[in-house]
N, C-alpha and C. Protein backbone atom coordinates (compact mmCIF):
# COMPACT_ATOMS: atom_id res chain seq x y z
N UNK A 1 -10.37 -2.24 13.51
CA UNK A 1 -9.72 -1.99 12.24
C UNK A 1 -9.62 -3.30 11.48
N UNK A 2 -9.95 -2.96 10.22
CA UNK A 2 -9.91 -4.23 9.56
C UNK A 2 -8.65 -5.27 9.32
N UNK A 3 -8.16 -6.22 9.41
CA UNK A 3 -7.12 -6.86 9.47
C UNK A 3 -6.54 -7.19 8.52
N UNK A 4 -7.19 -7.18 7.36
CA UNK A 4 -6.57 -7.17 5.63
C UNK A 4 -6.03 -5.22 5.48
N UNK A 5 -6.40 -4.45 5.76
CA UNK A 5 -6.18 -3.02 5.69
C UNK A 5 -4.24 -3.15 6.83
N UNK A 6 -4.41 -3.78 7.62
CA UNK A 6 -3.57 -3.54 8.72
C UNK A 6 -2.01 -4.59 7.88
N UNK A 7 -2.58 -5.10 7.29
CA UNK A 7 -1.66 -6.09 6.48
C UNK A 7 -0.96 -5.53 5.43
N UNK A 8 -2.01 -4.79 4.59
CA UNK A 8 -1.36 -4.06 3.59
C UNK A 8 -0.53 -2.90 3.92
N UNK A 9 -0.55 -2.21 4.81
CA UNK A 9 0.08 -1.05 5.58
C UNK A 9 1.57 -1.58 6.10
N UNK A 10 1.56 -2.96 6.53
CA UNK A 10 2.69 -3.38 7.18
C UNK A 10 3.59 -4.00 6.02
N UNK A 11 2.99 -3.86 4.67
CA UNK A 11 4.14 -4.92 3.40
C UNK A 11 4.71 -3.31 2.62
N UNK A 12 4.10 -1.89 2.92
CA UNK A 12 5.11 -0.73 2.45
C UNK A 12 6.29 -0.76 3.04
N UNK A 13 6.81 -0.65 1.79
CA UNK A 13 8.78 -0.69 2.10
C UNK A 13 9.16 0.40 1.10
N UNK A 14 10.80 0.51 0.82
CA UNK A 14 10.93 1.97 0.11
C UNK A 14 10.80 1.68 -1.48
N UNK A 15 10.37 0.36 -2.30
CA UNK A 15 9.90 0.21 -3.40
C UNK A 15 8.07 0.54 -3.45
N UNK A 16 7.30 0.97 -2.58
CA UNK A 16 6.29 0.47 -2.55
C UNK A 16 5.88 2.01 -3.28
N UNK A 17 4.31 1.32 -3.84
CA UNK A 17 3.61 2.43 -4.33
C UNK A 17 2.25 2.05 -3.50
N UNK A 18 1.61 3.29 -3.03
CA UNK A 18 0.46 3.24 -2.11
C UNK A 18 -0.70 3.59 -2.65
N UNK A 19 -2.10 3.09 -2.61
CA UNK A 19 -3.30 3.55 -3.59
C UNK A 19 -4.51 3.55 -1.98
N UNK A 20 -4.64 4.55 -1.94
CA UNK A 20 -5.89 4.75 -0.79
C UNK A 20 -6.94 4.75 -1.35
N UNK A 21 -8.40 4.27 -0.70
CA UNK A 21 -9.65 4.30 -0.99
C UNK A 21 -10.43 4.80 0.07
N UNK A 22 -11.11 5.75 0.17
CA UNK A 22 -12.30 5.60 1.01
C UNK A 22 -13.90 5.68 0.57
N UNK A 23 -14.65 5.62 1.50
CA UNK A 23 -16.02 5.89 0.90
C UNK A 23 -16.55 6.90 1.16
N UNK A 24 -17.56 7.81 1.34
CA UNK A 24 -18.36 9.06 1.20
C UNK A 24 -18.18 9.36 2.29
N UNK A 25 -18.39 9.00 3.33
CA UNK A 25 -18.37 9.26 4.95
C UNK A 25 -16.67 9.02 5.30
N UNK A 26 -16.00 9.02 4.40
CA UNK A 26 -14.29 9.53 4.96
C UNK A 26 -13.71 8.06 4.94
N UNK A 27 -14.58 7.42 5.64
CA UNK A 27 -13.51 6.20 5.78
C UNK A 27 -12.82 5.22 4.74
N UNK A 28 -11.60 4.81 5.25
CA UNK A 28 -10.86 4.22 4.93
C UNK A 28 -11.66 2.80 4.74
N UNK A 29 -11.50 2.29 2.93
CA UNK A 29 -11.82 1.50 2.85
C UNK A 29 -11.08 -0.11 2.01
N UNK A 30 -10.03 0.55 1.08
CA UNK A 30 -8.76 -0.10 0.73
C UNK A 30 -7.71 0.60 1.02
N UNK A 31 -6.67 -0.23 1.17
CA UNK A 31 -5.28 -0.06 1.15
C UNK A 31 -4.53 -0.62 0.23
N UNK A 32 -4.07 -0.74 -1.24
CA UNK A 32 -3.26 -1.21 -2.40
C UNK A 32 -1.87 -1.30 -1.78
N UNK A 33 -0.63 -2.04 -2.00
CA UNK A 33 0.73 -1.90 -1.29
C UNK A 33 0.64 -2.38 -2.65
N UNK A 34 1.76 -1.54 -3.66
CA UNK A 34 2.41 -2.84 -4.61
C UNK A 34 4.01 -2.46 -4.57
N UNK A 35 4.56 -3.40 -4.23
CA UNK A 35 6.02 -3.47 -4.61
C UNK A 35 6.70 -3.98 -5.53
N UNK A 36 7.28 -2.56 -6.01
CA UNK A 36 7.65 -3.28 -7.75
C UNK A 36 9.04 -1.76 -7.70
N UNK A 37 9.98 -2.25 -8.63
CA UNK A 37 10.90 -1.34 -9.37
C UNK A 37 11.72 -1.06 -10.76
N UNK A 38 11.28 0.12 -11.21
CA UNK A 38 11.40 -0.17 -12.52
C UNK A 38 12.77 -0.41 -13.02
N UNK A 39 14.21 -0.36 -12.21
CA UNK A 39 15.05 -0.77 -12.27
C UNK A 39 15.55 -2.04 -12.10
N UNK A 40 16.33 -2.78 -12.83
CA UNK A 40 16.89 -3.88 -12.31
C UNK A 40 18.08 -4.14 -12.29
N UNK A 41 18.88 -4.22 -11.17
CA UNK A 41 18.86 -4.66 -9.80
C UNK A 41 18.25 -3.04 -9.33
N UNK A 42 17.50 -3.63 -8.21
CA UNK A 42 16.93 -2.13 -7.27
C UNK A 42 18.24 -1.76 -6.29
N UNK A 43 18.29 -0.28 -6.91
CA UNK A 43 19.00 0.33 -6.42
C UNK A 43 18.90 0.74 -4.91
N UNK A 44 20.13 0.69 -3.98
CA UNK A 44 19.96 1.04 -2.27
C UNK A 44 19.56 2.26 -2.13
């Protein structure tokens, strides 16, 4: 498993928004993590 893919999987937290990619044959080929909130201060 790729080790940049395994990285991005481990920085989702409960602000995170997730963007999957794969290619034609199924596989998994990005993983996007962005953590952001449109509130400020982020609410618990």
């Amino acid at each position: 498993m790729d080790a940049n893919l395994i990285a991005a999987v481990q920085g989702i937290g409960p602000a995170s928004n997730i963007l999957f990619k794969w290619d034609a044959t199924g596989e998994c080929t990005d993983v996007e993590v962005r953590n952001a909130s449109l509130y400020t201060p982020m609410m618990p």
